[in-house]
N, C-alpha and C. Protein backbone atom coordinates (compact mmCIF):
# COMPACT_ATOMS: atom_id res chain seq x y z
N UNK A 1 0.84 -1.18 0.00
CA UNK A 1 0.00 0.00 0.00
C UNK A 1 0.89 1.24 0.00
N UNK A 2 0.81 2.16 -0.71
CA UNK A 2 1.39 3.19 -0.90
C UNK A 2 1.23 4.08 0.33
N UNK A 3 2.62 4.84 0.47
CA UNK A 3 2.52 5.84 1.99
C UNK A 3 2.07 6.96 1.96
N UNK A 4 1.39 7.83 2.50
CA UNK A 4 0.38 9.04 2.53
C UNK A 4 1.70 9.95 2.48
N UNK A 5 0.87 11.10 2.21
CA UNK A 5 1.48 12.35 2.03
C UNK A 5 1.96 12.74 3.57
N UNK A 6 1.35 12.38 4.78
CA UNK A 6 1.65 12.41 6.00
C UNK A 6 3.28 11.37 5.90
N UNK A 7 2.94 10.78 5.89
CA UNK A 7 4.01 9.22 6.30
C UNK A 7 5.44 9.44 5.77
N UNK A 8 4.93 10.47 4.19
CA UNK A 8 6.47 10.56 3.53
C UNK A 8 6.96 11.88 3.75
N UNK A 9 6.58 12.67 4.68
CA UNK A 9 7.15 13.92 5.64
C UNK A 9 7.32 13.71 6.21
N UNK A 10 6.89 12.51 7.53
CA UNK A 10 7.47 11.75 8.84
C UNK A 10 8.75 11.50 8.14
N UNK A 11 9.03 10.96 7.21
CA UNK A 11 10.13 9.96 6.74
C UNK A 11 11.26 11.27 6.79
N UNK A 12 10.82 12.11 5.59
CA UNK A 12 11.49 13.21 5.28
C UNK A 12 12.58 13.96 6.33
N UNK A 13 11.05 14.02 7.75
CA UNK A 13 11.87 14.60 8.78
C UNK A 13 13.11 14.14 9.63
N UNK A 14 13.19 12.76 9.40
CA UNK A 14 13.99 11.89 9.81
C UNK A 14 15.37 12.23 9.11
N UNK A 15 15.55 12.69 8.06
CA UNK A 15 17.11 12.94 7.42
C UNK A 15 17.08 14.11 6.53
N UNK A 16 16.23 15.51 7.28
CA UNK A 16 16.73 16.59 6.76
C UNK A 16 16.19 17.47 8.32
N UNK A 17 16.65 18.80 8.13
CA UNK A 17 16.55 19.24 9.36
C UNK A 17 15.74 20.43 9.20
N UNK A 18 15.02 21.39 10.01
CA UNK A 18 14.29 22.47 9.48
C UNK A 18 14.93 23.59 9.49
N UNK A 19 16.27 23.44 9.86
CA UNK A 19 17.41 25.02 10.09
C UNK A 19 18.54 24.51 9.30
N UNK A 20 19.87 25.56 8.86
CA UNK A 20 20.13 24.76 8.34
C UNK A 20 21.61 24.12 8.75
N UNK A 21 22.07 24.07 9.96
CA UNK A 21 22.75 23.44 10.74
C UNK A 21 23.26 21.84 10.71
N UNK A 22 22.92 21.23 9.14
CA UNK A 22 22.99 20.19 8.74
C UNK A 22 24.09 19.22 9.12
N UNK A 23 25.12 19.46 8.81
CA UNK A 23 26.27 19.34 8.56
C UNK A 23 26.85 18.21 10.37
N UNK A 24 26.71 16.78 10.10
CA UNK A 24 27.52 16.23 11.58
C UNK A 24 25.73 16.27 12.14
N UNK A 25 24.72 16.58 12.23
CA UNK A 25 23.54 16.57 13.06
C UNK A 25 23.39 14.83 12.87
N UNK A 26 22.34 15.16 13.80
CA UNK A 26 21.77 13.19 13.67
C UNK A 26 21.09 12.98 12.22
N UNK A 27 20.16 13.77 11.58
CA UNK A 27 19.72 13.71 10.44
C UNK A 27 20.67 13.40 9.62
N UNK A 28 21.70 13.88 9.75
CA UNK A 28 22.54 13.97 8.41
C UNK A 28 23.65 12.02 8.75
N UNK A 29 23.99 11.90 9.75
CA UNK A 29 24.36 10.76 10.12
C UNK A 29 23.56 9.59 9.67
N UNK A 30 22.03 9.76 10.08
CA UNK A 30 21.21 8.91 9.79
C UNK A 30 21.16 8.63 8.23
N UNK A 31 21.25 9.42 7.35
CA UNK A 31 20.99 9.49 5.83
C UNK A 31 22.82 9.12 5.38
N UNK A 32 23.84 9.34 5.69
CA UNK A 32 24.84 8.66 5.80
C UNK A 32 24.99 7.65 5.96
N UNK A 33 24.37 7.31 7.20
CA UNK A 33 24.39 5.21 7.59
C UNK A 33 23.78 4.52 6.79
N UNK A 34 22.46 5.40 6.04
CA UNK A 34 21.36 4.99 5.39
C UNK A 34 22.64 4.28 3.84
N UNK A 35 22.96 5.80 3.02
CA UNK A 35 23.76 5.20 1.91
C UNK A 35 24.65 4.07 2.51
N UNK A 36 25.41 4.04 3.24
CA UNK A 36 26.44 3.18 3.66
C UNK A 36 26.21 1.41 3.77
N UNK A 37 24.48 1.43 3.69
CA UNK A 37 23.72 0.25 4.10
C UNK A 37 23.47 -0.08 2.49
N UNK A 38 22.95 0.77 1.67
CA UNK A 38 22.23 0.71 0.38
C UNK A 38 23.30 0.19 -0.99
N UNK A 39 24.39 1.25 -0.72
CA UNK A 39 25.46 1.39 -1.44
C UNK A 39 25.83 -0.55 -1.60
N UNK A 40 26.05 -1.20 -0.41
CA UNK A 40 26.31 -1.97 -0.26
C UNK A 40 25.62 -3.62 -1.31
N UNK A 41 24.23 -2.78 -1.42
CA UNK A 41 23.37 -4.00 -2.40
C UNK A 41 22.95 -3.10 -3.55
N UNK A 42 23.60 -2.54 -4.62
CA UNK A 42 23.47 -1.86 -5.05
C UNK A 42 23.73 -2.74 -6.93
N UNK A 43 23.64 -3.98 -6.61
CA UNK A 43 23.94 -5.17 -7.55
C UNK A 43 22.27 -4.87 -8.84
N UNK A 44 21.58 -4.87 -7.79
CA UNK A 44 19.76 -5.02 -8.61
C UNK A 44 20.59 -3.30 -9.57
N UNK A 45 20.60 -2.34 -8.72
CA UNK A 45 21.35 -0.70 -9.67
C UNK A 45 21.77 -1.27 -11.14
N UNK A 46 23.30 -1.56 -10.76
CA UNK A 46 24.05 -2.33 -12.37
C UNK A 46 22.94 -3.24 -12.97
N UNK A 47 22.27 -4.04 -12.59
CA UNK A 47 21.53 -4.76 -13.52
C UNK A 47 20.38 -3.92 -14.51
N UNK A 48 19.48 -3.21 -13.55
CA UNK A 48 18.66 -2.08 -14.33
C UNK A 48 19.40 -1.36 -14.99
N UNK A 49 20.74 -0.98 -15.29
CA UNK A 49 21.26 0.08 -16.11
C UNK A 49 21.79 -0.54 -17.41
N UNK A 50 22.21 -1.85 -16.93
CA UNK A 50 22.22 -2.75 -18.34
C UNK A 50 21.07 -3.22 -18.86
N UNK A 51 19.83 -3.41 -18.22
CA UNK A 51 18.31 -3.79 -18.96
C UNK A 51 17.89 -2.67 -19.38
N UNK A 52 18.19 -1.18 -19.12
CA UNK A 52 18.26 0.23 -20.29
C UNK A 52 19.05 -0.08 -20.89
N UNK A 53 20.21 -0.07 -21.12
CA UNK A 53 21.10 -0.01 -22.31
C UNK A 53 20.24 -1.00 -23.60
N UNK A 54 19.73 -2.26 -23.01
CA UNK A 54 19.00 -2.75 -24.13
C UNK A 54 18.13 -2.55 -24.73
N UNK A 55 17.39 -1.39 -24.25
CA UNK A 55 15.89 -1.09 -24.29
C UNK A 55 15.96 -0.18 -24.74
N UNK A 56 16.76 0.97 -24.81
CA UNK A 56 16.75 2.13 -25.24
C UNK A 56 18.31 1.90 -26.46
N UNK A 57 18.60 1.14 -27.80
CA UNK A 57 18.86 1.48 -28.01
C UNK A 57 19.36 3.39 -28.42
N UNK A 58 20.72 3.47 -28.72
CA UNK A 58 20.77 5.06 -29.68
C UNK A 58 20.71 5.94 -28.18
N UNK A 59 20.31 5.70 -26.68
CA UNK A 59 20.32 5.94 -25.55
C UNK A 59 22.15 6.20 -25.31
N UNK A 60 22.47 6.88 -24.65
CA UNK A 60 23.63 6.73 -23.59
C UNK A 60 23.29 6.61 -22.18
N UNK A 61 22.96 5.44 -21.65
CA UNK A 61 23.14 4.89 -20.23
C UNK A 61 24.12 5.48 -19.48
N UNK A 62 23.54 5.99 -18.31
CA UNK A 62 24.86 6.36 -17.32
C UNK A 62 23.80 6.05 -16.18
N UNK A 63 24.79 6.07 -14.59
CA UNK A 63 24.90 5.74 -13.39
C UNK A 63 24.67 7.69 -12.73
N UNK A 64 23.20 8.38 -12.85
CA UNK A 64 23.79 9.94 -12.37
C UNK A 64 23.45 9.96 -10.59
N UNK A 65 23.77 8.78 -9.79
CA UNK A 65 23.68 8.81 -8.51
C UNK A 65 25.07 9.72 -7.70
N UNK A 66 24.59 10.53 -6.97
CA UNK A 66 25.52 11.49 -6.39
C UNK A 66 24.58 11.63 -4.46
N UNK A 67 25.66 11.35 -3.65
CA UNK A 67 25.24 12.07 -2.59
C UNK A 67 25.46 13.10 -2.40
N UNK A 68 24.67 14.15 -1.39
CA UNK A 68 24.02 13.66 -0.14
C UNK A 68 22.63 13.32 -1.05
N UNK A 69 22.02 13.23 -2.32
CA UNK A 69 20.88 12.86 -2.75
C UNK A 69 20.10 12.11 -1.70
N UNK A 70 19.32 11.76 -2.34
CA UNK A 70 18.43 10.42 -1.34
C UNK A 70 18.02 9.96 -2.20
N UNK A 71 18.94 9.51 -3.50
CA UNK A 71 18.35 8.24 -4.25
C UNK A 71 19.22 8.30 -5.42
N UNK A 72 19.10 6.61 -6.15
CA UNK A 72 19.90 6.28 -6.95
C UNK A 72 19.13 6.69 -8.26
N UNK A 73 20.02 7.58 -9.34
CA UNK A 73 19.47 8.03 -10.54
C UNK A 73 20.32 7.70 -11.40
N UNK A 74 19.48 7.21 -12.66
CA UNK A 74 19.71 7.05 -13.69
C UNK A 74 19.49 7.88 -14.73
N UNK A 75 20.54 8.38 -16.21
CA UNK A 75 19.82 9.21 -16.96
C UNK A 75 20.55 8.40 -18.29
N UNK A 76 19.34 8.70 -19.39
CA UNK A 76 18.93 8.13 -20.47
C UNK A 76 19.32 9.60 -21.23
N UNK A 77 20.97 9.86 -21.86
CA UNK A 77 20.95 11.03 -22.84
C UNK A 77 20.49 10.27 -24.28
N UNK A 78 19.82 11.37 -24.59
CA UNK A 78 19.45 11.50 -26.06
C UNK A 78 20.08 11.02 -26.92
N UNK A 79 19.86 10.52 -28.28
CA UNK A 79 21.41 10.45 -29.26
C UNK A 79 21.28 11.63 -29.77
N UNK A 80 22.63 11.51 -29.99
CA UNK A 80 23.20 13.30 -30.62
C UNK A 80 22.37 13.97 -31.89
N UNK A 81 22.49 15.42 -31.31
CA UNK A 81 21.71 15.75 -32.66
C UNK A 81 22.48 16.34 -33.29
N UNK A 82 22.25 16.18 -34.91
CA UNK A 82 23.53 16.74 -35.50
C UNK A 82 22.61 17.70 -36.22
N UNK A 83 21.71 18.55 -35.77
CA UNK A 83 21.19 20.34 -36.02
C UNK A 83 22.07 21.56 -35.31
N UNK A 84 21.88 21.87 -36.13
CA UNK A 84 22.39 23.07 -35.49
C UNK A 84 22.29 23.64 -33.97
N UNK A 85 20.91 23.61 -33.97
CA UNK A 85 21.00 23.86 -33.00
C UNK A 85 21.13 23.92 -31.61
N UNK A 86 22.10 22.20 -31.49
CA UNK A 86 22.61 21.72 -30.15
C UNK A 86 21.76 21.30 -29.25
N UNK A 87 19.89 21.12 -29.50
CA UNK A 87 19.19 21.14 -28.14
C UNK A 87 19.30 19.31 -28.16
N UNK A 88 19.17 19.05 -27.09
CA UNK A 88 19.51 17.72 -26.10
C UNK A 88 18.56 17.37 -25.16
N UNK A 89 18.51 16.12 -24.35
CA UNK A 89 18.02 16.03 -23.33
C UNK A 89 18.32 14.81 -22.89
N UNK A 90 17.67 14.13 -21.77
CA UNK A 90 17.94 13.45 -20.86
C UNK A 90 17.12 13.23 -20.08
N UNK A 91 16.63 11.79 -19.77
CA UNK A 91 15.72 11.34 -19.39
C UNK A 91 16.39 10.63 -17.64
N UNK A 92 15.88 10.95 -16.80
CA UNK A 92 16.29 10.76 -15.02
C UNK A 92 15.42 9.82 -14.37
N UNK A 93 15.60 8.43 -13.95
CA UNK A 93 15.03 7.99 -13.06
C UNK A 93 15.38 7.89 -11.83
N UNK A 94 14.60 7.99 -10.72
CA UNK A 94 15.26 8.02 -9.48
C UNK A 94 14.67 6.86 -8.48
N UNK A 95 15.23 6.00 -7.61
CA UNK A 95 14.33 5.59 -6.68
C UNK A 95 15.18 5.73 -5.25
N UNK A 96 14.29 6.74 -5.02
CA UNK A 96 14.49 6.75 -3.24
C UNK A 96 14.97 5.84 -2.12
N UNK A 97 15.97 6.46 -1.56
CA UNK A 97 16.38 5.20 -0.56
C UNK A 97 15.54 5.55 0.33
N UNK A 98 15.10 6.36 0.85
CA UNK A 98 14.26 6.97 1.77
C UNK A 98 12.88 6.30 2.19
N UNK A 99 12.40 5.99 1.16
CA UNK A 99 10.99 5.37 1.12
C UNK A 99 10.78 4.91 -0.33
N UNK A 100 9.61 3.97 -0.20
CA UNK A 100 9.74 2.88 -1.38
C UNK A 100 9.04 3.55 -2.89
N UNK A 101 9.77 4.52 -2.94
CA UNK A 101 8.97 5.43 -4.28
C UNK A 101 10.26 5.71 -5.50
N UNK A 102 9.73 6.20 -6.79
CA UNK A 102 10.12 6.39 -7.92
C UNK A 102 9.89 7.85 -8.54
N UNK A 103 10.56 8.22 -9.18
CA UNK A 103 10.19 9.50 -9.99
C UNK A 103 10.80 9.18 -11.42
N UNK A 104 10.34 9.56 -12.25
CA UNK A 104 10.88 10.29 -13.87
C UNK A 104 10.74 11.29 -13.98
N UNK A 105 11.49 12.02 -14.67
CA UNK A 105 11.80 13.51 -14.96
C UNK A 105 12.42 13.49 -16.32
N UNK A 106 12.59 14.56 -17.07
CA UNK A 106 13.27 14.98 -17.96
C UNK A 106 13.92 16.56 -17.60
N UNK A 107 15.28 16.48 -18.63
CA UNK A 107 16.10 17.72 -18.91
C UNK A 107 16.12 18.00 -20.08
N UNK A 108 15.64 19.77 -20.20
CA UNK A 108 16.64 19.32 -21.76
C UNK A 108 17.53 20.57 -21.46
N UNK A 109 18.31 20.94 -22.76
CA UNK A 109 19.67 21.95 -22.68
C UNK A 109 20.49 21.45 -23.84
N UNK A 110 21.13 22.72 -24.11
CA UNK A 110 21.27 23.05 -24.81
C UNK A 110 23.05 22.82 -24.74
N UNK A 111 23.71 21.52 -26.29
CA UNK A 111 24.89 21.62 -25.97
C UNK A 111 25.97 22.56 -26.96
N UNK A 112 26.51 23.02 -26.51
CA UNK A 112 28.04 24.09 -27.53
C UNK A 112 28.89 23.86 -26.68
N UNK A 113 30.00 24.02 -27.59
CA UNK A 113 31.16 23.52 -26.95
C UNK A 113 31.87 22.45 -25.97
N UNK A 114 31.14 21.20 -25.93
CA UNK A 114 31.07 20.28 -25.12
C UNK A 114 30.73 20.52 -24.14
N UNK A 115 29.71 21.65 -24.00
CA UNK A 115 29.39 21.78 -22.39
C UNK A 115 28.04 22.19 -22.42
N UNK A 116 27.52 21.84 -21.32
CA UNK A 116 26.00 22.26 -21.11
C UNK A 116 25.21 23.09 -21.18
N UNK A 117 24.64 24.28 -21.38
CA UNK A 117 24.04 25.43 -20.87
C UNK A 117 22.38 25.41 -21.12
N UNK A 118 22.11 26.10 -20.05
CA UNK A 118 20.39 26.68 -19.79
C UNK A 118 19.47 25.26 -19.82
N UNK A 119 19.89 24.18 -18.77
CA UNK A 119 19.28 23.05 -18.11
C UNK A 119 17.89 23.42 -17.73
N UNK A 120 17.19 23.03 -18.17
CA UNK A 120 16.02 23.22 -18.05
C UNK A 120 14.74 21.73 -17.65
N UNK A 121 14.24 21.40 -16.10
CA UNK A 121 13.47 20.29 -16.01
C UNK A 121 12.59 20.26 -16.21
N UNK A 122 11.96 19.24 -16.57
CA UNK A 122 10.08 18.64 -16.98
C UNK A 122 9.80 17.69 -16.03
N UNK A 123 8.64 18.08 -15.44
CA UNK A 123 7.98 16.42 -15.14
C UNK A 123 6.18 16.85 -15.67
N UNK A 124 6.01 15.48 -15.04
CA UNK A 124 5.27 15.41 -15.89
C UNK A 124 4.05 16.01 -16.06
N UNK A 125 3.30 16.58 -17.29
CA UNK A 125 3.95 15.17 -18.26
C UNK A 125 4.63 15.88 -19.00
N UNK A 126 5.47 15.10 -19.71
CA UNK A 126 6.70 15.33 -20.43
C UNK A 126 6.62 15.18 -21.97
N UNK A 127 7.69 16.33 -22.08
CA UNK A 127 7.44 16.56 -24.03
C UNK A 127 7.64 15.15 -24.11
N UNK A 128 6.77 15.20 -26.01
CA UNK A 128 6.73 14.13 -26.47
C UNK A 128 8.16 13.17 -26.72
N UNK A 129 8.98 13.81 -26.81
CA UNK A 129 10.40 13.01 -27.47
C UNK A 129 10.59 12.24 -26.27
N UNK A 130 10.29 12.63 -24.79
CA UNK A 130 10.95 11.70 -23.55
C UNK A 130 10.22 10.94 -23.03
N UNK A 131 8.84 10.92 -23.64
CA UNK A 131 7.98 9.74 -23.08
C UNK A 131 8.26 8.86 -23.43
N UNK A 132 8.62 8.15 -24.33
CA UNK A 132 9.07 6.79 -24.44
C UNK A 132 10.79 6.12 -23.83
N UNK A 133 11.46 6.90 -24.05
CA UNK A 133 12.14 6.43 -22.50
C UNK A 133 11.72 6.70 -21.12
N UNK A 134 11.15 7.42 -21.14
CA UNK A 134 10.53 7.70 -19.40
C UNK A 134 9.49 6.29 -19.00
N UNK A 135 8.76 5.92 -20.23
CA UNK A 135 7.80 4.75 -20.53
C UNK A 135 8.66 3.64 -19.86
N UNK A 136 9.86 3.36 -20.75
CA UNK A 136 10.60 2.23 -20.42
C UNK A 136 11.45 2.35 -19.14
N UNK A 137 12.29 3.39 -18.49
CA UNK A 137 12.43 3.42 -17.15
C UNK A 137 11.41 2.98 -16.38
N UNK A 138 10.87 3.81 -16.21
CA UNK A 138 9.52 3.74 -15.49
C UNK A 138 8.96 1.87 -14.93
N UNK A 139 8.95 1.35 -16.20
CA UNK A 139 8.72 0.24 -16.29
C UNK A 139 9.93 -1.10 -15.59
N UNK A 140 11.12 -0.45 -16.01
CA UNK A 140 12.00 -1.29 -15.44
C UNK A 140 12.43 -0.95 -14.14
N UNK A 141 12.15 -0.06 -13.68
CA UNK A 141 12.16 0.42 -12.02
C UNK A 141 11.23 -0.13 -11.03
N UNK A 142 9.88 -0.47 -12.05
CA UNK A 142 8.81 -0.75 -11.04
C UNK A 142 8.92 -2.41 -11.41
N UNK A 143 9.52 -3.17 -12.02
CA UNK A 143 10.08 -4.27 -12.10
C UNK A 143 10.77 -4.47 -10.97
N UNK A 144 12.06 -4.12 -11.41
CA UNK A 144 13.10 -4.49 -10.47
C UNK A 144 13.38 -4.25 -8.90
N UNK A 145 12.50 -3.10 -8.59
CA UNK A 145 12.31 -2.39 -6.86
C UNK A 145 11.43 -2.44 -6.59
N UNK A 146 10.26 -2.94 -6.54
CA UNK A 146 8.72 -3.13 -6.87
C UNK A 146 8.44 -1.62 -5.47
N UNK A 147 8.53 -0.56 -6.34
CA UNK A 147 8.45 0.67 -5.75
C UNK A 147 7.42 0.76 -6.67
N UNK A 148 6.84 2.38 -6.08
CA UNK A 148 5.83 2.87 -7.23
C UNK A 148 6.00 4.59 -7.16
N UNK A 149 5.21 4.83 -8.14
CA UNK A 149 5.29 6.42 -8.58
C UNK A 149 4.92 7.03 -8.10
N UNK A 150 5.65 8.15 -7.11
CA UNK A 150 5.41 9.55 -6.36
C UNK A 150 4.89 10.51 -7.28
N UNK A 151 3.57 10.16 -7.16
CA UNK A 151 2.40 11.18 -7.81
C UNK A 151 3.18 12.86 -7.11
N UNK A 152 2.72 12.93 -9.00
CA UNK A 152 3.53 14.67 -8.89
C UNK A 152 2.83 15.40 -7.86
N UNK A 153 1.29 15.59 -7.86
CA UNK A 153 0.75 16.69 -6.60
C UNK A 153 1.33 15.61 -5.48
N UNK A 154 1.91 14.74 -5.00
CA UNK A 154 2.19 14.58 -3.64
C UNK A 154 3.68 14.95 -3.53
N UNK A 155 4.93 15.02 -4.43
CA UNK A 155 5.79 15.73 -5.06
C UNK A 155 6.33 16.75 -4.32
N UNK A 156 5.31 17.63 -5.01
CA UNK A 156 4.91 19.00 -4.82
C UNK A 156 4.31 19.56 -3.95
N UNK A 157 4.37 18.58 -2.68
CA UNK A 157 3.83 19.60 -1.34
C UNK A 157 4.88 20.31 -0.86
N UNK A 158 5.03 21.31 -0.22
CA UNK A 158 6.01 21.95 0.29
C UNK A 158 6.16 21.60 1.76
N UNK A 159 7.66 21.28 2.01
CA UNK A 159 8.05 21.26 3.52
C UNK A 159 8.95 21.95 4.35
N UNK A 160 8.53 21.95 5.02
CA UNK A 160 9.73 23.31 6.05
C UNK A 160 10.63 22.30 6.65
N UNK A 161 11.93 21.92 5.48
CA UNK A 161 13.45 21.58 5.66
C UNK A 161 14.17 21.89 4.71
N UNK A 162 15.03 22.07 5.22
CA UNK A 162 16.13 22.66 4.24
C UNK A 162 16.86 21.13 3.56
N UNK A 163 16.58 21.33 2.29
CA UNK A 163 17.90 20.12 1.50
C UNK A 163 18.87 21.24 0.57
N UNK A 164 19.76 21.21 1.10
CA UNK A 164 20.58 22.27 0.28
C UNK A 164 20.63 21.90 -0.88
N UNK A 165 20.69 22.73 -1.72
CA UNK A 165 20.51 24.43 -1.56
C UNK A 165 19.34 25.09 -1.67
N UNK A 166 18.05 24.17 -1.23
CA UNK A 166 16.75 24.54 -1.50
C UNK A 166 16.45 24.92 -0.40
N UNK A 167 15.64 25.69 -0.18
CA UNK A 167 15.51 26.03 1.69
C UNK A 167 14.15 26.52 1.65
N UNK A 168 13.33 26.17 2.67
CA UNK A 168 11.86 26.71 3.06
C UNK A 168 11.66 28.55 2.23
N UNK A 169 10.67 28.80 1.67
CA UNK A 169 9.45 27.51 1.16
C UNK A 169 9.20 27.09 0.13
N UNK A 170 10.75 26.76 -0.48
CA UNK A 170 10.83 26.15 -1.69
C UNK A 170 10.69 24.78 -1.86
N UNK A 171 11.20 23.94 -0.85
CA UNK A 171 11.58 23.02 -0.51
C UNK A 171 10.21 21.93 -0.60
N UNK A 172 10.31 21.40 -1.59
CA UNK A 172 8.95 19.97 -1.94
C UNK A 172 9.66 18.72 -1.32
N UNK A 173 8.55 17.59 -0.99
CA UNK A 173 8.89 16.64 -1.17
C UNK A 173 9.78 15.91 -2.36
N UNK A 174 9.51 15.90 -3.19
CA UNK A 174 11.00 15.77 -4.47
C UNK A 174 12.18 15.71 -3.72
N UNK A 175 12.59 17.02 -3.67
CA UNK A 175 13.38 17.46 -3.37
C UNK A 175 14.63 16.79 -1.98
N UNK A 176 13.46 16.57 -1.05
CA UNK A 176 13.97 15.46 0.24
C UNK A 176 13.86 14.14 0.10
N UNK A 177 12.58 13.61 -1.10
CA UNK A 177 13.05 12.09 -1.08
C UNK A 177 14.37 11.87 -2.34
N UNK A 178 14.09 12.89 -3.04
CA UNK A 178 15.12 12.52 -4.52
C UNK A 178 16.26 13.19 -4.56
N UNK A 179 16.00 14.50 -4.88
CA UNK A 179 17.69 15.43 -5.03
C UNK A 179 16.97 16.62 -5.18
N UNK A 180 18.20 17.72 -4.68
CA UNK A 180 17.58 19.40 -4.74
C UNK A 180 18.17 19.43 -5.86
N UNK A 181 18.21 18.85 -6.88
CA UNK A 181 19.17 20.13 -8.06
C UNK A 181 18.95 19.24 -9.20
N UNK A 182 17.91 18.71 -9.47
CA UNK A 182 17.30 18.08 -10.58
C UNK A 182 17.66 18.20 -11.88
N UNK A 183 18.71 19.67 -12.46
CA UNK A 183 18.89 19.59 -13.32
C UNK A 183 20.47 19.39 -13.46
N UNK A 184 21.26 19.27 -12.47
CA UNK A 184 22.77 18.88 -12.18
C UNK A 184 23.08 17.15 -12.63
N UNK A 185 23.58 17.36 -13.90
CA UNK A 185 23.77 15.75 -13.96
C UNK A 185 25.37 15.24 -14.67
N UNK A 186 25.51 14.39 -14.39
CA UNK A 186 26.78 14.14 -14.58
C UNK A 186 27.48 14.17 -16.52
């Protein structure tokens, strides 16, 4: 049974803090011990990133998990476009160590000069070009973690904790079960 919008702010409060004094607190220890436990079975991860690579031909598969996040992400870049005009994107799955949930997202941006500029996120729903990898993540996440999808309005409630660099009253659920910086990817 899926956890209420109550249950996944209990959770929340457990490994972020409402000031922002983060840094060595018990919250931040707790979400430390947490990766330190996860990191460890992280075998099912590599397998889903090779069952994308098959699925998404013309895809570039990568590993975009970074702490202090609170969850392991995957992103699905685009194949290259050879227009002029450099636009790109990238398809993000995430599943929460936090609690037993999932997100998809998209980026797009714009590439020159081998480098990124004006990252811009979607959820959903999402332009047409990223629904069908978001389709197939989606699908192989709720396979392999038998998690399910953090409905966007539950998302999008706002909570009074700070996940740097987002700070009250910016600060959504997203944000504390998945990552503050949604469009930062490797």
């Amino acid at each position: 049974m899926p956890l209420s919008s109550e249950q996944l702010v209990a959770i929340a409060r457990k490994y972020w803090r409402a000031d922002k004094s983060y840094a060595g607190s018990p919250e931040h220890r707790r979400l430390t011990d947490l990766w330190d436990q996860e990191l460890k079975k992280q075998g099912q991860w590599w397998a889903l990133l090779d069952e994308l690579k098959k699925e998404l031909p013309g895809f570039t598969i990568g590993n975009a998990t970074a702490t202090p996040d609170a969850c392991f992400r995957c992103a699905a870049y685009s194949p290259v476009d050879d227009g002029p005009s450099g636009r790109r994107f990238v398809v993000v799955g995430c599943v929460s160590i936090l609690a037993p949930v999932y997100t998809v997202y998209g980026v797009e941006y714009i590439r020159r000069d081998n480098k990124r500029h004006n990252p811009r996120a979607f959820f959903a729903p999402l332009p047409a070009e990223m629904q069908h990898p978001a389709d197939v993540i989606s699908r192989r996440i709720e396979a392999t973690f038998r998690v399910s999808a953090l409905p966007r309005d539950i998302a999008d409630i706002r909570i009074p904790l700070h996940v740097e660099p987002v700070e009250p009253p910016n600060t959504t659920l997203f944000h504390a079960l998945f990552t503050s910086e949604p469009g930062s990817l490797p």
